[in-house]
N, C-alpha and C. Protein backbone atom coordinates (compact mmCIF):
# COMPACT_ATOMS: atom_id res chain seq x y z
N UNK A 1 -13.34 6.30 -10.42
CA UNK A 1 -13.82 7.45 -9.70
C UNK A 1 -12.70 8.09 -8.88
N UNK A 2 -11.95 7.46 -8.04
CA UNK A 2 -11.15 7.79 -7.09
C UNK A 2 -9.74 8.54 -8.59
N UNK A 3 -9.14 8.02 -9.42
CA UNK A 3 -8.41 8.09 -10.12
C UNK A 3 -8.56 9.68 -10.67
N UNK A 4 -9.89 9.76 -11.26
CA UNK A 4 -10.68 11.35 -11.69
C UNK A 4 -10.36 12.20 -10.77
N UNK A 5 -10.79 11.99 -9.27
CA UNK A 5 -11.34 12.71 -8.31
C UNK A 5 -9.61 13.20 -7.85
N UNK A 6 -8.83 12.56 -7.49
CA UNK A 6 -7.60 12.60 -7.66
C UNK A 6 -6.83 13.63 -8.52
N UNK A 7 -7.38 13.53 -9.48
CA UNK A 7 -6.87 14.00 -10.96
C UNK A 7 -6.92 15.60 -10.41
N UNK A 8 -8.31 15.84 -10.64
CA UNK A 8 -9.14 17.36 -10.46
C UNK A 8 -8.61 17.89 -9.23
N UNK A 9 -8.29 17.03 -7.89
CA UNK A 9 -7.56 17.59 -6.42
C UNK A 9 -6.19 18.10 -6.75
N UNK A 10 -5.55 17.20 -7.40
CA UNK A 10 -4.06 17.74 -8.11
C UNK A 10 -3.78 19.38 -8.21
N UNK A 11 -4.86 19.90 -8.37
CA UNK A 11 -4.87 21.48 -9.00
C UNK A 11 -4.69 22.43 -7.53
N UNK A 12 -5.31 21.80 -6.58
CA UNK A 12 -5.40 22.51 -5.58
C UNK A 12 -4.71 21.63 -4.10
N UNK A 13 -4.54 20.63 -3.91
CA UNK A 13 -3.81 20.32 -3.04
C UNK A 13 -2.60 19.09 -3.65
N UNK A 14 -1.08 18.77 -2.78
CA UNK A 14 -0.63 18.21 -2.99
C UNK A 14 -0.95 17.01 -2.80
N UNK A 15 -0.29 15.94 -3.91
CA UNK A 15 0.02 14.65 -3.86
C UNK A 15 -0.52 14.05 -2.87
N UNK A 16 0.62 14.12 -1.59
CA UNK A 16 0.68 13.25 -0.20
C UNK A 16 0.06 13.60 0.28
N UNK A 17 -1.24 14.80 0.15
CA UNK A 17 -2.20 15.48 1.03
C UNK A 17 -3.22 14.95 0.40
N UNK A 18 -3.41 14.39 -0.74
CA UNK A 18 -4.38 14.08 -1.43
C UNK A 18 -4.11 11.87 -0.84
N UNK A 19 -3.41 11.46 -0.87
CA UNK A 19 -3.11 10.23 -0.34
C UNK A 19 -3.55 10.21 0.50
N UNK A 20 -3.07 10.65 2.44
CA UNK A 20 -2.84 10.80 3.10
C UNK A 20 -4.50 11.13 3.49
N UNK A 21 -5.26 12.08 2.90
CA UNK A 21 -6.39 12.63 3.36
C UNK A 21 -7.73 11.41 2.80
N UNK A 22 -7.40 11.40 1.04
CA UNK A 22 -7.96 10.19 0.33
C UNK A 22 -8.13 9.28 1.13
N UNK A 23 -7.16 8.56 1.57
CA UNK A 23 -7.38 7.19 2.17
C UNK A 23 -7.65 7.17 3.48
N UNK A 24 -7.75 8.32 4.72
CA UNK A 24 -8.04 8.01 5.61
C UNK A 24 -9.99 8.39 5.78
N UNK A 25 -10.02 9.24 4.50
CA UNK A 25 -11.67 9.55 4.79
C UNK A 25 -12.47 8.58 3.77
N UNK A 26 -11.97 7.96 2.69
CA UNK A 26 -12.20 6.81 1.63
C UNK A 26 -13.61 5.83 2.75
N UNK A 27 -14.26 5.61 2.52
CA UNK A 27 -15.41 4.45 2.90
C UNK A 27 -14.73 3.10 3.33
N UNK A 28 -13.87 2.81 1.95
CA UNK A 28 -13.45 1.50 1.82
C UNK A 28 -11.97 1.08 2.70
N UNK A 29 -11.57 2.32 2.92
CA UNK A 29 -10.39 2.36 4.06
C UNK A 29 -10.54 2.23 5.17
N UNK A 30 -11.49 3.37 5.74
CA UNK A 30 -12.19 3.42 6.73
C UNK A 30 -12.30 2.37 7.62
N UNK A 31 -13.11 1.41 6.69
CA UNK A 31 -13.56 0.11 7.72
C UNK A 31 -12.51 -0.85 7.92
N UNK A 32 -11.50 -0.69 7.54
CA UNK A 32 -10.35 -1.68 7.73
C UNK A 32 -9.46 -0.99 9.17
N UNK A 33 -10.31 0.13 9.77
CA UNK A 33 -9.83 0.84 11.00
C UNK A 33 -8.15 1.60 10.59
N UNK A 34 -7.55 1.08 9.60
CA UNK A 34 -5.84 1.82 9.43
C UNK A 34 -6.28 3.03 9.67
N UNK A 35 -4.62 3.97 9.45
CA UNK A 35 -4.79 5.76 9.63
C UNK A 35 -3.79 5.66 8.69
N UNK A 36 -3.64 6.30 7.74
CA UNK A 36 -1.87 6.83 7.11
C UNK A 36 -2.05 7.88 8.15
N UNK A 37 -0.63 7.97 8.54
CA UNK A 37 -0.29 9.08 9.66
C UNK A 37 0.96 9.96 8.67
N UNK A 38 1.57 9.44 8.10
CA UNK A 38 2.44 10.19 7.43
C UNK A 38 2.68 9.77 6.14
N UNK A 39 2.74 10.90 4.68
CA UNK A 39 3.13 10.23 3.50
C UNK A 39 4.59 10.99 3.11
N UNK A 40 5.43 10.60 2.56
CA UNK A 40 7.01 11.55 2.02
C UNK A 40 6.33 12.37 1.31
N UNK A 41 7.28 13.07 0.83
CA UNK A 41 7.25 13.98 -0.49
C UNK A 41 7.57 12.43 -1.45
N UNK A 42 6.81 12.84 -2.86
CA UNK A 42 6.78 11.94 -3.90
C UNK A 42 6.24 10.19 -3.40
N UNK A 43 5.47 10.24 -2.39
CA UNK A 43 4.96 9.05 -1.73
C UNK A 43 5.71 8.04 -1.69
N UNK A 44 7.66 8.09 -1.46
CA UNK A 44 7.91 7.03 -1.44
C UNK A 44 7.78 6.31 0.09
N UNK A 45 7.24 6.87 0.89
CA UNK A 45 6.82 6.30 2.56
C UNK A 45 5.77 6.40 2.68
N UNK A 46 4.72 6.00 2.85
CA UNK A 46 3.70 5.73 3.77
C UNK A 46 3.78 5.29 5.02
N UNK A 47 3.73 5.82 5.87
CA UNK A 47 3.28 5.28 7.68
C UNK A 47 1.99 5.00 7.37
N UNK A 48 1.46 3.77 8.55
CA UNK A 48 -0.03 3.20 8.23
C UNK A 48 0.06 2.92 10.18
N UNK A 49 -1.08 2.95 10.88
CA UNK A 49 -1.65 2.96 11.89
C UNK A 49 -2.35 2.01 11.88
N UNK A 50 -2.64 1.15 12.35
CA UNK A 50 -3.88 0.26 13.11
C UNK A 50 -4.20 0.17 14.61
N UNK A 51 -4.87 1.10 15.27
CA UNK A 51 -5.21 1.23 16.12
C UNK A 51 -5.98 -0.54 16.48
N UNK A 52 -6.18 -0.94 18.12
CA UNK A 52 -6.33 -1.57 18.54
C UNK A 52 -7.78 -1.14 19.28
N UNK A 53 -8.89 -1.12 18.70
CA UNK A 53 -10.29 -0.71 19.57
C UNK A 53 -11.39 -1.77 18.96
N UNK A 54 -12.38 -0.76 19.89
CA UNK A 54 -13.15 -2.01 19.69
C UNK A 54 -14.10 -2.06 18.29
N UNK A 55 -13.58 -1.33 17.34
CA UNK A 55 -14.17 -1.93 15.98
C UNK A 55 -13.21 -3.14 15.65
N UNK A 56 -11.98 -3.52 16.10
CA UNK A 56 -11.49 -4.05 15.30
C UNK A 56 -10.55 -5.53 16.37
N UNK A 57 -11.21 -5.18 17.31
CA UNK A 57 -10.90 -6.23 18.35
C UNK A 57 -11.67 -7.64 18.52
N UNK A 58 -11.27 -8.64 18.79
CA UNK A 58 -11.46 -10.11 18.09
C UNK A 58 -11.99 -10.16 19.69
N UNK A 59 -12.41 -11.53 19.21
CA UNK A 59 -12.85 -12.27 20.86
C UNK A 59 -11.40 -12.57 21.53
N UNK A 60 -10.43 -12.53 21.64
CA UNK A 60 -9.45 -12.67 22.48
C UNK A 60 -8.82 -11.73 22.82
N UNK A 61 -9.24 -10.35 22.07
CA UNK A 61 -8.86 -9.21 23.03
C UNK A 61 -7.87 -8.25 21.84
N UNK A 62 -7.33 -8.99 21.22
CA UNK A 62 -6.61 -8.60 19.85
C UNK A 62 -6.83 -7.58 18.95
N UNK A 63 -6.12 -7.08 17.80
CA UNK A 63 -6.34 -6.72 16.76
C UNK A 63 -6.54 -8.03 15.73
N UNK A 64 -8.02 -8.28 15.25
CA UNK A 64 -8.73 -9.29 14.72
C UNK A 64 -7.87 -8.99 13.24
N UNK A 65 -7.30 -10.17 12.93
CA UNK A 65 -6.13 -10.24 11.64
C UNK A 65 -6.34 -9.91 10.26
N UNK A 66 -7.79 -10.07 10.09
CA UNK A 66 -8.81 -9.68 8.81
C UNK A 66 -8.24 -7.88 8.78
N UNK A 67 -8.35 -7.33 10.07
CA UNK A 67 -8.08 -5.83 9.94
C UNK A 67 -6.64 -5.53 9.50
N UNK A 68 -5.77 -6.15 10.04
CA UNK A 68 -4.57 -5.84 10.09
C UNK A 68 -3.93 -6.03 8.43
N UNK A 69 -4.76 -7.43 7.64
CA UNK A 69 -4.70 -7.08 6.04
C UNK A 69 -5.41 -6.13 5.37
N UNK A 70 -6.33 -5.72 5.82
CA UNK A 70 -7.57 -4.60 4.96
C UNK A 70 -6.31 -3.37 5.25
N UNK A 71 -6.30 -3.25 6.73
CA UNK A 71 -5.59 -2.10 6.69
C UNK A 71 -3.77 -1.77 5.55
N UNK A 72 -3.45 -2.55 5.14
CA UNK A 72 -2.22 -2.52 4.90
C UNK A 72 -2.30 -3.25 3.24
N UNK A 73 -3.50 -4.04 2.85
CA UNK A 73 -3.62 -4.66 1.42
C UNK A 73 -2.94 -3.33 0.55
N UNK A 74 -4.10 -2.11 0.11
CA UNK A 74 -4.13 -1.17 -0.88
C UNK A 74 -2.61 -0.81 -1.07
N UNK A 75 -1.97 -0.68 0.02
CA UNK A 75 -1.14 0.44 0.19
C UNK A 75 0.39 0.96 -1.04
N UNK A 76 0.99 -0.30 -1.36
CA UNK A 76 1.76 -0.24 -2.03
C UNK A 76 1.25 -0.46 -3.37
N UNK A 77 0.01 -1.10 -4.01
CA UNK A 77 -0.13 -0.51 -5.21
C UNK A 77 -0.31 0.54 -5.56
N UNK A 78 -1.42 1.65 -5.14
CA UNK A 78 -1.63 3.20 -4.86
C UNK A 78 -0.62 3.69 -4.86
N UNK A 79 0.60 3.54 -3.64
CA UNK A 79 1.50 4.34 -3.75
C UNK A 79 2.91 3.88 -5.05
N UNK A 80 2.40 2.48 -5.48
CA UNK A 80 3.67 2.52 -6.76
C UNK A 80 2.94 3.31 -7.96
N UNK A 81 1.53 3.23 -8.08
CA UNK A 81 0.79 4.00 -9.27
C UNK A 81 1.40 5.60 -8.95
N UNK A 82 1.16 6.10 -8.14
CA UNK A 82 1.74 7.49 -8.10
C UNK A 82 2.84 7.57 -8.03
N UNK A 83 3.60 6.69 -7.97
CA UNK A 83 5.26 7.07 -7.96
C UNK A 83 5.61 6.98 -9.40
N UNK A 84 4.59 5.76 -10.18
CA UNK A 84 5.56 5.47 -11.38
C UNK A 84 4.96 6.82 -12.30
N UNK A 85 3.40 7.12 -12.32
CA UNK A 85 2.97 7.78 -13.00
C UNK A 85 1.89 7.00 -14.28
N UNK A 86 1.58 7.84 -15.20
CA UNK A 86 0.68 7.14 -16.18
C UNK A 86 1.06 6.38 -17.26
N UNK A 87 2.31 6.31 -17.31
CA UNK A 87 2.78 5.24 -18.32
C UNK A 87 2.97 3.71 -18.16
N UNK A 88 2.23 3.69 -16.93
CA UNK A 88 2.51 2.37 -16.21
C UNK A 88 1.40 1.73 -16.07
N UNK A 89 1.08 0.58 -15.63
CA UNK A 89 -0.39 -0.11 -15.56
C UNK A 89 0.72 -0.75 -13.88
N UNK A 90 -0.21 -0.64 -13.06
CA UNK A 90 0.33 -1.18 -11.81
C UNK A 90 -1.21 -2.00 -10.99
N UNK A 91 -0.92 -3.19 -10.75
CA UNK A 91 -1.86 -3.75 -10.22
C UNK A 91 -1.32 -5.25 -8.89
N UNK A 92 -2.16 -4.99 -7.94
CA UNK A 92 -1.73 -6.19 -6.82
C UNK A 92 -2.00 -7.67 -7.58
N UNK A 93 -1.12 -8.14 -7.65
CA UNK A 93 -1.28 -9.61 -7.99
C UNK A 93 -1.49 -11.06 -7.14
N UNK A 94 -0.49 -11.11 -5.56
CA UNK A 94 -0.67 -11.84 -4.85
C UNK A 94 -0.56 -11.14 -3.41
N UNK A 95 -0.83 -12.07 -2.42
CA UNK A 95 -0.24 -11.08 -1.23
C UNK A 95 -0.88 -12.62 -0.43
N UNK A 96 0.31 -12.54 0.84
CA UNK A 96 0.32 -13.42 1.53
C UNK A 96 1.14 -12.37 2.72
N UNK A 97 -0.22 -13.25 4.06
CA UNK A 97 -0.03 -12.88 5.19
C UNK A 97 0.52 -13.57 6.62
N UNK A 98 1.39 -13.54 7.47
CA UNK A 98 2.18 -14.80 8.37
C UNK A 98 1.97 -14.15 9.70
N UNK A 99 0.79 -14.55 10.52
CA UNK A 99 0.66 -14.20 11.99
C UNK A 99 1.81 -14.96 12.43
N UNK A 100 2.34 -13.58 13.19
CA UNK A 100 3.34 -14.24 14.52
C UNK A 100 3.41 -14.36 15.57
N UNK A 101 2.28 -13.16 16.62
CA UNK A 101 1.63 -13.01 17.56
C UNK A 101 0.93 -12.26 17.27
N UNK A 102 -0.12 -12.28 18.69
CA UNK A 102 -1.33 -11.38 18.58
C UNK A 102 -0.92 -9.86 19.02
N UNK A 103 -1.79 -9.11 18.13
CA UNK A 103 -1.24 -7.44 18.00
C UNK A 103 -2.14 -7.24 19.47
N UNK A 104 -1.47 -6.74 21.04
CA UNK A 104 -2.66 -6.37 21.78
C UNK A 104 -2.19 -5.06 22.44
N UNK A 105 -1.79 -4.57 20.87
CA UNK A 105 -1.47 -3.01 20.96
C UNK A 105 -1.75 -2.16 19.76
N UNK A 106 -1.53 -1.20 19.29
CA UNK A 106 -1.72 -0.56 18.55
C UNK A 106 -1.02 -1.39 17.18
N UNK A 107 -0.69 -1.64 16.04
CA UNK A 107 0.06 -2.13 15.12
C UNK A 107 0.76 -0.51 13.76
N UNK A 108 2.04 -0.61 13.40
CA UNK A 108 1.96 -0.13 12.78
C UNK A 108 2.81 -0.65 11.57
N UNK A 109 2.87 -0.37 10.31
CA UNK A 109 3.51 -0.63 8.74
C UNK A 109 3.61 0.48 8.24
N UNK A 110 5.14 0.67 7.94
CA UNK A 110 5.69 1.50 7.11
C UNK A 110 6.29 1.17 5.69
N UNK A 111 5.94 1.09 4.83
CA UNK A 111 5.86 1.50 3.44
C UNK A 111 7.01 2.00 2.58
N UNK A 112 7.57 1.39 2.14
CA UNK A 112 8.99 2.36 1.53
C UNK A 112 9.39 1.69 -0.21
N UNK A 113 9.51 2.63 -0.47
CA UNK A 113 10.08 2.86 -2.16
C UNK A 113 11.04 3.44 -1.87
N UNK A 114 12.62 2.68 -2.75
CA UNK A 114 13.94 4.16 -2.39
C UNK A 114 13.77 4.17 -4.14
N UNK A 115 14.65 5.43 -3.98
CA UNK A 115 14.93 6.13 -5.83
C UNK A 115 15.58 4.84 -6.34
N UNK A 116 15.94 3.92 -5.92
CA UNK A 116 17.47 2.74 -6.40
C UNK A 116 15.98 1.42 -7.06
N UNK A 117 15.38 1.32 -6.15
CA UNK A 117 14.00 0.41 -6.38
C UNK A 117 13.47 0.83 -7.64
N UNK A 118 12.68 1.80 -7.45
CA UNK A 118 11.60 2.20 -8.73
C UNK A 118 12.36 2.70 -9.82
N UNK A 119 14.03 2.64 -10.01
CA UNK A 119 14.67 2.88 -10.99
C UNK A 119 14.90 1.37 -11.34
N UNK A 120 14.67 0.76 -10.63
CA UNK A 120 15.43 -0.76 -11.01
C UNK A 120 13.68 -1.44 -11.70
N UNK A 121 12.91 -0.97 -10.97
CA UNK A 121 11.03 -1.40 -11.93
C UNK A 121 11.16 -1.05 -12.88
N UNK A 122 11.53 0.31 -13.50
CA UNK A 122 11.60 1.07 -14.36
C UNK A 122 12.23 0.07 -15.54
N UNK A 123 13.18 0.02 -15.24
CA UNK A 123 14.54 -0.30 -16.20
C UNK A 123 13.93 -1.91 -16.49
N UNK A 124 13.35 -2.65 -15.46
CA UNK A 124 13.22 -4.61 -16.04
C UNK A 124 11.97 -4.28 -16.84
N UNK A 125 10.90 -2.84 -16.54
CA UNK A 125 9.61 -3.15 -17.23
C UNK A 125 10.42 -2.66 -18.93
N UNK A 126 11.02 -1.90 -18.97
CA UNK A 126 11.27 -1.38 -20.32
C UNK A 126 12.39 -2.42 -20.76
N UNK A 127 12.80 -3.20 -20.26
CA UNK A 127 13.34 -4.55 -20.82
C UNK A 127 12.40 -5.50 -21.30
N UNK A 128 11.43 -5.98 -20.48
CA UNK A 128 10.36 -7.01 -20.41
C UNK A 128 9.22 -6.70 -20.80
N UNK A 129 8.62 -5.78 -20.30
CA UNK A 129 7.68 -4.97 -20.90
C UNK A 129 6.66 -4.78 -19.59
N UNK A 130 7.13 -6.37 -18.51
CA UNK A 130 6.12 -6.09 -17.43
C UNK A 130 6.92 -6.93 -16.68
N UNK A 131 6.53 -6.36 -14.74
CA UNK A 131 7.55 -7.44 -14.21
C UNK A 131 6.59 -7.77 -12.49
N UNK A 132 6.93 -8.53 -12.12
CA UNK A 132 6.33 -8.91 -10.72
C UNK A 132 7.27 -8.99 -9.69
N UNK A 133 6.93 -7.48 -9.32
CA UNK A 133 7.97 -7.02 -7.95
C UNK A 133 7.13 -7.38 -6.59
N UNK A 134 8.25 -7.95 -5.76
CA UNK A 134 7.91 -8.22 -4.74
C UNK A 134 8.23 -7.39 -3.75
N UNK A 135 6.88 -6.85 -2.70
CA UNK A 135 7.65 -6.65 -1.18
C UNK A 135 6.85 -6.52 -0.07
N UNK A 136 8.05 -6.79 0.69
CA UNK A 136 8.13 -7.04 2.17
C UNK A 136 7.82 -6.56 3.37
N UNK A 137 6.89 -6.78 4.45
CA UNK A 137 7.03 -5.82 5.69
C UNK A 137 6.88 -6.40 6.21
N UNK A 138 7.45 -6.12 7.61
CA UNK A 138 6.58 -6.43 8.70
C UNK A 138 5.42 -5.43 9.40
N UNK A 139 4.73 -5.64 10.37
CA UNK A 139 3.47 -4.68 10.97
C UNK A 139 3.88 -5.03 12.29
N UNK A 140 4.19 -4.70 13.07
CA UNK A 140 5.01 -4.20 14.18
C UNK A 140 3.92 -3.31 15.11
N UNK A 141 4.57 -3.04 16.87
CA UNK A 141 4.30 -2.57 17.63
C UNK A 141 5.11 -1.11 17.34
N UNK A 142 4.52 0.03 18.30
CA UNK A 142 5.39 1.48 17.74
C UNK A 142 6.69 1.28 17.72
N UNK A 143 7.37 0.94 18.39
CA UNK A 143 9.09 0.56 18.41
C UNK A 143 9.34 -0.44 17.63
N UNK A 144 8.83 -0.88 16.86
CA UNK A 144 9.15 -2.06 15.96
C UNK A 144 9.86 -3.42 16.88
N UNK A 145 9.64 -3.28 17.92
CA UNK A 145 10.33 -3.99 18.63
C UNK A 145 9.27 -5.62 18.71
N UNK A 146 7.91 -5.48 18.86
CA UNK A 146 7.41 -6.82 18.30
C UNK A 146 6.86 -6.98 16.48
N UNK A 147 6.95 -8.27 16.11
CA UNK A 147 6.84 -8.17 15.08
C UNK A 147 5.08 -9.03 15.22
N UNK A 148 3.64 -8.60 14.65
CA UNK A 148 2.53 -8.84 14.49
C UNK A 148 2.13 -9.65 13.55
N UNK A 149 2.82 -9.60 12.59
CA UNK A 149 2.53 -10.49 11.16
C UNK A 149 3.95 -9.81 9.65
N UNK A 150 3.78 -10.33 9.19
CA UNK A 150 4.85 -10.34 8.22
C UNK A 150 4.00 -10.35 7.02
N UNK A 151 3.92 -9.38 6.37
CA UNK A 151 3.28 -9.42 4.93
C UNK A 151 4.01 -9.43 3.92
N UNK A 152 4.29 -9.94 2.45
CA UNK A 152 4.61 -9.94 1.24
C UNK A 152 3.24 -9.98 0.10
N UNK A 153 3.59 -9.04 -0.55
CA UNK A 153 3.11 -8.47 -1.92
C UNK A 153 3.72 -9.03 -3.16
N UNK A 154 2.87 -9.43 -3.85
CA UNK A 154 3.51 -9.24 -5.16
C UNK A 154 2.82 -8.10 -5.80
N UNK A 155 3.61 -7.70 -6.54
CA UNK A 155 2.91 -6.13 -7.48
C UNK A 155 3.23 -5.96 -8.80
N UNK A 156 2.48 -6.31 -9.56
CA UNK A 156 2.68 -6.44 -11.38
C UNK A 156 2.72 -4.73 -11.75
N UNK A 157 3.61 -4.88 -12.44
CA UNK A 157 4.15 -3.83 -13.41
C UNK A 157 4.10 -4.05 -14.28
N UNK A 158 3.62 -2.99 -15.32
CA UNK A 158 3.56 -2.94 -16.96
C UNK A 158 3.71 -2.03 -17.76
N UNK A 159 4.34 -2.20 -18.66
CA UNK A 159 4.11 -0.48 -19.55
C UNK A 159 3.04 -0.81 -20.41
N UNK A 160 2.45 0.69 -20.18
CA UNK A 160 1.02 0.81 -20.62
C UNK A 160 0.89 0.19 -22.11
N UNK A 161 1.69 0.22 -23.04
CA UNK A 161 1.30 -0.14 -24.60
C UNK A 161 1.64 -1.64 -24.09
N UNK A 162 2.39 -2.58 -23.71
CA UNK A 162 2.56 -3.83 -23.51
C UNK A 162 1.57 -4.99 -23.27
N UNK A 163 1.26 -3.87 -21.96
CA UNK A 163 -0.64 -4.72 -21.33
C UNK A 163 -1.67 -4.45 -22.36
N UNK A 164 -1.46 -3.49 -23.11
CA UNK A 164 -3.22 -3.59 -24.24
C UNK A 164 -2.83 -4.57 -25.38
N UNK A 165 -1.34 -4.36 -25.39
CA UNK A 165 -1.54 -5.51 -26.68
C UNK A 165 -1.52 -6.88 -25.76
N UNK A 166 -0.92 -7.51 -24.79
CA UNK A 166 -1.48 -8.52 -24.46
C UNK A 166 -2.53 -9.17 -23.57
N UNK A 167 -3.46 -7.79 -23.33
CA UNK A 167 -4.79 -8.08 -23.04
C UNK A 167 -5.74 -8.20 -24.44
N UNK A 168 -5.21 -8.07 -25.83
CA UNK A 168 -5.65 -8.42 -26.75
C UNK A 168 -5.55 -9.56 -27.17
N UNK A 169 -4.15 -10.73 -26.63
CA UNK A 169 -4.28 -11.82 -26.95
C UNK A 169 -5.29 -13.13 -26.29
């Protein structure tokens, strides 16, 4: 649904306006309290927000940690599907999360793809046919100056004819 709906917005608004707007009015975003506050041109940045209120505040006063993954899970598959385009099959494979202190501020995660990255996905999937890229953030206070938790992704890549023939085996 979202993929269609996407599709048909294409005609009339951009990309990162369609991201950016998509995911902060989305149902399923929503309740994970995040904001994208900012997307690049060609979505290789996402800024992500997690406000600290009381939908999403724990009994100790915190940003309750369940939020701080909802808010930040989606983000880099969505934005590698639109970067790579439709020749690609892109899907989250693992993801592991490392509290380091409690967020008892706002939290934020920024998101980044450089041109050197998704040329280097590019190039191992059309070697391999599919590959499991990993990455990294931290979720931080606005100055990045505390660090909240430390997330890693894994993110499967595929070229589209590769995955049907070996979802046939």
């Amino acid at each position: 649904m979202y993929a269609k709906l996407t599709s048909l917005l294409k005609n009339i608004f951009s990309v990162e306006d369609i991201y950016k707007y998509g995911f902060n009015w989305s149902p399923m975003y929503r309740r994970s309290v995040g904001k994208i506050t900012n997307v690049s041109k060609g979505l290789y940045e996402v800024n992500v927000k997690i406000p600290l209120n009381y939908k999403n505040r724990n009994y100790a006063g915190t940003i309750f940690g369940g939020s701080l993954f909802s808010a930040t899970d989606p983000i880099y598959m969505i934005q590698l599907i639109q970067i790579l385009g439709n020749d690609y099959i892109v899907w989250d494979k693992h993801a592991e999360i490392r509290y380091k202190r409690p967020a008892k501020s706002d939290a934020y995660a920024n998101f980044i793809f450089s041109n050197e990255e998704v040329d280097r996905i590019k190039s191992e999937v059309a070697e391999k046919g599919e590959v499991n890229w990993i990455k990294k953030l931290d979720i931080t206070n606005h100055d990045a100056t505390i660090i909240f938790a430390h997330l890693v992704k894994t993110i499967y890549v595929a070229d589209k004819s590769f995955y049907a023939e070996k979802r046939k085996k």
